[in-house]
N, C-alpha and C. Protein backbone atom coordinates (compact mmCIF):
# COMPACT_ATOMS: atom_id res chain seq x y z
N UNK A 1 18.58 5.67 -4.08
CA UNK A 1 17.41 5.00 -3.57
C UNK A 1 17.85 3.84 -2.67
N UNK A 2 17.41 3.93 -1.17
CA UNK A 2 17.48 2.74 -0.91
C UNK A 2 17.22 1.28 -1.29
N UNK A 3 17.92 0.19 -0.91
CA UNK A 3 17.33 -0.86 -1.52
C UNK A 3 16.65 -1.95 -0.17
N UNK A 4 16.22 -2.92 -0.26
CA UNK A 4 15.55 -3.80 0.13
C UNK A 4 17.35 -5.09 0.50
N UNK A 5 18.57 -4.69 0.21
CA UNK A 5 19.43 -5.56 0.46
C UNK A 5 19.31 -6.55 2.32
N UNK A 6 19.21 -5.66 3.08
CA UNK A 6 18.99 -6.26 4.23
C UNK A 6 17.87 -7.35 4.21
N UNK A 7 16.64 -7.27 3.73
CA UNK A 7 15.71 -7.74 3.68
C UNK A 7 15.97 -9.35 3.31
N UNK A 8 17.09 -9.47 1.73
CA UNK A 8 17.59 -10.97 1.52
C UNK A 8 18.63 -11.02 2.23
N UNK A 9 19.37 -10.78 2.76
CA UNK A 9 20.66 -11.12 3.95
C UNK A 9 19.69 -11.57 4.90
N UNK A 10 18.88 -11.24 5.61
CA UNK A 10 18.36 -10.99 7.23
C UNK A 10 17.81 -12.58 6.83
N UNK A 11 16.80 -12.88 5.92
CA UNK A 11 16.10 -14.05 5.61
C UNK A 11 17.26 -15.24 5.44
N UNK A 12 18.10 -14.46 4.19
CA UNK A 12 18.74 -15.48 3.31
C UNK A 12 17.95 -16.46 2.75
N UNK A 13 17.15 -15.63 1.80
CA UNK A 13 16.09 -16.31 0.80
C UNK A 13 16.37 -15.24 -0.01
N UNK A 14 16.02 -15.40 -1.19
CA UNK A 14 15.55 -14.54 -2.16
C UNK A 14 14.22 -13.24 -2.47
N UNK A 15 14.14 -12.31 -2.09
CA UNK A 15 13.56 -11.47 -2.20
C UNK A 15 13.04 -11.40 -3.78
N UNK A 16 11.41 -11.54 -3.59
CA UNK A 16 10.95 -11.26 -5.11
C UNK A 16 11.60 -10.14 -5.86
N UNK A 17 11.97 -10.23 -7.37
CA UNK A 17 12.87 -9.19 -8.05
C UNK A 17 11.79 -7.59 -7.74
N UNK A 18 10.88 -7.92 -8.05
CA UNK A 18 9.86 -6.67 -8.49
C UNK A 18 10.04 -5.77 -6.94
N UNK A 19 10.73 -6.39 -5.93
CA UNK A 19 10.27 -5.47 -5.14
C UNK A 19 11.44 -4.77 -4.69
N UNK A 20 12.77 -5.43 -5.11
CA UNK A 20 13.67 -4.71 -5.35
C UNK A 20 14.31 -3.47 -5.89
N UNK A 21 12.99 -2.95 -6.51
CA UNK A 21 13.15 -2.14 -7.40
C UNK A 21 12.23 -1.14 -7.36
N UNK A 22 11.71 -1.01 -6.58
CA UNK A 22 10.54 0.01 -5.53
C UNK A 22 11.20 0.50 -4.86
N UNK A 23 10.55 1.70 -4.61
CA UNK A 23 11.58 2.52 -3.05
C UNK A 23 10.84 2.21 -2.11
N UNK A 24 11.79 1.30 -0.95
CA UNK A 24 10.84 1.21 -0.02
C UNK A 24 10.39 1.94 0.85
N UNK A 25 10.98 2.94 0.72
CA UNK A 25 9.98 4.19 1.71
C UNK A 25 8.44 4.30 1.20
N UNK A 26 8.33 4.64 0.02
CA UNK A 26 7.51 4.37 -0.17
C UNK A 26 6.15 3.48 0.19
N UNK A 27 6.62 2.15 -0.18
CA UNK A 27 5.95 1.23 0.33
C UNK A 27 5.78 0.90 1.91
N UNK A 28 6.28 1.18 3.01
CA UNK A 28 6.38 1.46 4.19
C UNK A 28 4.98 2.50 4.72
N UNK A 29 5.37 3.95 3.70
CA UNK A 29 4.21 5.27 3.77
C UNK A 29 3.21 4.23 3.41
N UNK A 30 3.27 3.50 2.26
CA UNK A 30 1.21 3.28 1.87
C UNK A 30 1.37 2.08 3.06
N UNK A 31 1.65 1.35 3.78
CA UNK A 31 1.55 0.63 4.69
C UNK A 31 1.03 1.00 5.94
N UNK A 32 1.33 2.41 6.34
CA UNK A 32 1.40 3.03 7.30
C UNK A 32 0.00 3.60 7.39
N UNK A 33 0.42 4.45 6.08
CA UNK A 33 -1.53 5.43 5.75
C UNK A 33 -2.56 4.34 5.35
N UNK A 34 -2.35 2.58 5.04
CA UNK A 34 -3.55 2.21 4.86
C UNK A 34 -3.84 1.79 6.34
N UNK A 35 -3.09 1.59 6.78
CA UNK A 35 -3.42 1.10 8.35
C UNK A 35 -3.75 2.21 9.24
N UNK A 36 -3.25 3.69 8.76
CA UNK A 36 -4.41 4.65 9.77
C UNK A 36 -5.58 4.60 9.00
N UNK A 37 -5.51 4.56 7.88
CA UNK A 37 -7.24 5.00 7.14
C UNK A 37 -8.31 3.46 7.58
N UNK A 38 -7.80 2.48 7.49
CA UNK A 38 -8.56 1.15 8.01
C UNK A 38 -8.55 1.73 9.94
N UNK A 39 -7.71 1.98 10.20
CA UNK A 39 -8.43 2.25 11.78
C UNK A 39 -9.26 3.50 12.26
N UNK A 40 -9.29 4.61 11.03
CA UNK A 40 -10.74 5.40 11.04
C UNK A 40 -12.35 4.52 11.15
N UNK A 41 -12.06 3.36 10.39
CA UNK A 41 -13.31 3.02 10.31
C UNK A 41 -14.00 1.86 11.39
N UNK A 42 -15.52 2.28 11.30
CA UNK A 42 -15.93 1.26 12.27
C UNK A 42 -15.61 -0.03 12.37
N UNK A 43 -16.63 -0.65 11.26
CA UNK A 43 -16.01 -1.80 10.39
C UNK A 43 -15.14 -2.36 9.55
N UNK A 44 -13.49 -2.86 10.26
CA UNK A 44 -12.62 -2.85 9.18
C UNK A 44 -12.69 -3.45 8.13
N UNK A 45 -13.72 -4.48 7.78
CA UNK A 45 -13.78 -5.45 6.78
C UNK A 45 -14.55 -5.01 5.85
N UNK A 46 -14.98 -3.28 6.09
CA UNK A 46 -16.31 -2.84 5.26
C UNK A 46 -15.19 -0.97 5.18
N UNK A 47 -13.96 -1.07 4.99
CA UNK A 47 -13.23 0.13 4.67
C UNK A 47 -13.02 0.50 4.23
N UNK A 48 -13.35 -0.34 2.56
CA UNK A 48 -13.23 0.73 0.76
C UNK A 48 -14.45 1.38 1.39
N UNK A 49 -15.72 0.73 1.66
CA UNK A 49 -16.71 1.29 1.25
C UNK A 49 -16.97 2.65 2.15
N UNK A 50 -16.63 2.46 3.41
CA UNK A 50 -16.74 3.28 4.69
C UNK A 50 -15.28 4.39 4.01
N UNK A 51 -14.54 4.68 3.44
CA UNK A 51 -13.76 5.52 3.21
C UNK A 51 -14.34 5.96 1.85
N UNK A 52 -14.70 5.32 1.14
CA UNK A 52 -15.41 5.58 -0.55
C UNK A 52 -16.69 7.46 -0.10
N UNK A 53 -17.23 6.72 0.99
CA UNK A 53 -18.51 7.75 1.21
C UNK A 53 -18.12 8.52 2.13
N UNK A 54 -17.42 8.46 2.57
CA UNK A 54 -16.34 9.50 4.23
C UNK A 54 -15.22 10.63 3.74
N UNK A 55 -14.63 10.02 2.25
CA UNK A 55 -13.45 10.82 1.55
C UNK A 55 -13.62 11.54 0.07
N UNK A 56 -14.79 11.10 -0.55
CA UNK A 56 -15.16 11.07 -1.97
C UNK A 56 -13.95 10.83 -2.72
N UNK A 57 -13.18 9.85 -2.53
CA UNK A 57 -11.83 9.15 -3.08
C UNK A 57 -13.13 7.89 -3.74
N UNK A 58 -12.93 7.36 -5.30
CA UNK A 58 -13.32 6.43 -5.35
C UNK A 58 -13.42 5.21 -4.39
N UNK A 59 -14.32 4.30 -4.86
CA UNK A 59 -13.96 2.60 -3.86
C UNK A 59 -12.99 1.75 -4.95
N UNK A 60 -13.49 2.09 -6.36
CA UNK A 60 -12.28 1.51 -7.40
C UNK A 60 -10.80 2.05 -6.92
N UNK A 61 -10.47 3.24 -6.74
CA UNK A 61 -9.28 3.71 -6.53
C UNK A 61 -8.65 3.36 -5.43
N UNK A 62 -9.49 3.31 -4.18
CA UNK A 62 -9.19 2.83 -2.55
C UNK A 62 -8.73 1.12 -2.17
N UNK A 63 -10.01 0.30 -3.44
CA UNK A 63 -9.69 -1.02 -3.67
C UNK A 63 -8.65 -1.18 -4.27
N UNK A 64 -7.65 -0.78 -5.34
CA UNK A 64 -6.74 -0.90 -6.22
C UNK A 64 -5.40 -0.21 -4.63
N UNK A 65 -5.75 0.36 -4.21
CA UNK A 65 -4.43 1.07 -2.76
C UNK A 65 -4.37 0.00 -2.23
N UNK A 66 -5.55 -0.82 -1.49
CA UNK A 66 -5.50 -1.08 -0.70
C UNK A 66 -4.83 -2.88 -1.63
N UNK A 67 -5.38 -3.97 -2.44
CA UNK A 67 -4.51 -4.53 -3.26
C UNK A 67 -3.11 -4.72 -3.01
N UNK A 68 -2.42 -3.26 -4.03
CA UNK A 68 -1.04 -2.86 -3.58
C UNK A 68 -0.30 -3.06 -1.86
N UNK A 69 -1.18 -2.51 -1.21
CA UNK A 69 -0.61 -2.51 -0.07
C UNK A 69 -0.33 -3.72 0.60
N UNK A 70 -1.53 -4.49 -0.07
CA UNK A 70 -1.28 -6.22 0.51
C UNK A 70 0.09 -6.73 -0.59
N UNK A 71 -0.11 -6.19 -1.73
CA UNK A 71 1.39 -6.71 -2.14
C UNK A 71 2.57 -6.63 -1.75
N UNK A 72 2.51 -5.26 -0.80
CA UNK A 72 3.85 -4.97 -0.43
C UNK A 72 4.20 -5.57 0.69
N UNK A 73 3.08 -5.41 1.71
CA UNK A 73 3.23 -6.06 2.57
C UNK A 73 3.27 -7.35 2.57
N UNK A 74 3.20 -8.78 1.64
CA UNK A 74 2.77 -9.80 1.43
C UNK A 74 3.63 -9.91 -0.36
N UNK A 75 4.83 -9.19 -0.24
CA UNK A 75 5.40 -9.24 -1.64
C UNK A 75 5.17 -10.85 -1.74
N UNK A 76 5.73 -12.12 -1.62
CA UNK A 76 5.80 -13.44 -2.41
C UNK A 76 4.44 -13.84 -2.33
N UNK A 77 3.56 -13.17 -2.42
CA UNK A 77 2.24 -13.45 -3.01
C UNK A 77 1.59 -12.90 -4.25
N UNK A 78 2.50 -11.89 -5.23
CA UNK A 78 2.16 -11.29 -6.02
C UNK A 78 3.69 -11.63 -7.05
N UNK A 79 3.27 -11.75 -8.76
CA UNK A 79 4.53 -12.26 -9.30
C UNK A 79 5.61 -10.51 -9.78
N UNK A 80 4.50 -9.37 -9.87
CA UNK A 80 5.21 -8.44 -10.29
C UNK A 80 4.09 -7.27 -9.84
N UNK A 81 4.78 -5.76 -9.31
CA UNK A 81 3.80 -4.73 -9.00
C UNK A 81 4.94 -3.43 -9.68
N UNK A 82 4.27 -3.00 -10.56
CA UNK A 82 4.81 -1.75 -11.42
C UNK A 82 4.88 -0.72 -10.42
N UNK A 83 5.96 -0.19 -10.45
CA UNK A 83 6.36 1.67 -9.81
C UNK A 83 5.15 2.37 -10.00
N UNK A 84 4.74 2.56 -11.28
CA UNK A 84 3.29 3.09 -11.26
C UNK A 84 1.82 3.16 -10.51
N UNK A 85 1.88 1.85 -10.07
CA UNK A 85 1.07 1.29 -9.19
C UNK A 85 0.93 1.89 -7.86
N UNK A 86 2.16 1.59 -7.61
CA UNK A 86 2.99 1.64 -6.08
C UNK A 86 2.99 3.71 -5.92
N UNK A 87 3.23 4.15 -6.97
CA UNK A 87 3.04 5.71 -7.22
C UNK A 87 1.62 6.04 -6.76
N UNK A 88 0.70 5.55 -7.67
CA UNK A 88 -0.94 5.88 -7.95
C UNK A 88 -2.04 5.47 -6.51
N UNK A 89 -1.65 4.23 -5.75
CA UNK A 89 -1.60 3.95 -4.51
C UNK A 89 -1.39 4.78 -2.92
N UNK A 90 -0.21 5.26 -3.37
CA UNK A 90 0.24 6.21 -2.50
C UNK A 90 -0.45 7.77 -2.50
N UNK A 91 -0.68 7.84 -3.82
CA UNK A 91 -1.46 9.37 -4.09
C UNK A 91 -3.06 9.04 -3.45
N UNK A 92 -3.78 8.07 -3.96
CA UNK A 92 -4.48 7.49 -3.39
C UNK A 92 -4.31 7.71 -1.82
N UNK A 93 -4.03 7.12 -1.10
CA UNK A 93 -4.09 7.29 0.85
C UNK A 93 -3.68 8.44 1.02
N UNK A 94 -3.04 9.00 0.30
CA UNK A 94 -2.95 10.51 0.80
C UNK A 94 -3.79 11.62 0.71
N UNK A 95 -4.63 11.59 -0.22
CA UNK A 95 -5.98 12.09 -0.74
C UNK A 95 -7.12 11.81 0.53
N UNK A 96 -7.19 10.40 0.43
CA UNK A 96 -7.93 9.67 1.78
C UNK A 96 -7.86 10.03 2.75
N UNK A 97 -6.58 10.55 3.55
CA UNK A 97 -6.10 10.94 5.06
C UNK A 97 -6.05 12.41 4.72
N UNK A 98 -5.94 12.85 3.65
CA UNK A 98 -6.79 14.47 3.93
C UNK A 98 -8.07 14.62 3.80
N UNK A 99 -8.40 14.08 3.61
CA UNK A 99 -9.77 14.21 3.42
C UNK A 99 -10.69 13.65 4.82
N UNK A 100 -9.94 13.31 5.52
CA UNK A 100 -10.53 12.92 6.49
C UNK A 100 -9.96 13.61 7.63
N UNK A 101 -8.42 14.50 7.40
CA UNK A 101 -7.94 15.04 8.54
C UNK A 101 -8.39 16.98 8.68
């Protein structure tokens, strides 16, 4: 698995532990697919709900992706995000972007 090592060299700060320990490919993909599924919609500030009724993907499930995705993207704003999460997230936008492709 790749790691996130470049990430504390490049800064030379400390990289939150929790995210060290994610694959960041991963987190990259739900970064990627929440930012095509937010630019399907008209209103980006209204895109659980506009994807909730467009994908029949919950808005609980889309809200909880979309969360994650700000964690990853915005890791030292969150103290810890479980593999599970980061898993269930990803299944999530992918569901979403078929469902719409």
């Amino acid at each position: 698995m790749t790691t996130l090592c470049a990430f504390h060299d490049f800064y030379d700060m400390p990289a939150p532990r929790w995210i060290t320990q994610l694959d960041p490919c991963k987190m990259i993909e739900l970064i990627c697919l929440w930012n095509w599924l937010v630019r399907q919609c008209p209103a980006p500030s209204y895109a659980v709900e506009y994807l909730a009724r467009h994908t029949g993907v919950s808005a609980q499930r889309l809200h909880e992706a979309r969360q994650v995705r700000n964690s990853c993207a915005h890791p030292y704003e969150v103290a810890h995000l479980p593999a599970h999460r980061l898993d269930k997230a990803l299944a999530t936008a992918l569901q979403a972007v078929q469902a719409l492709t």
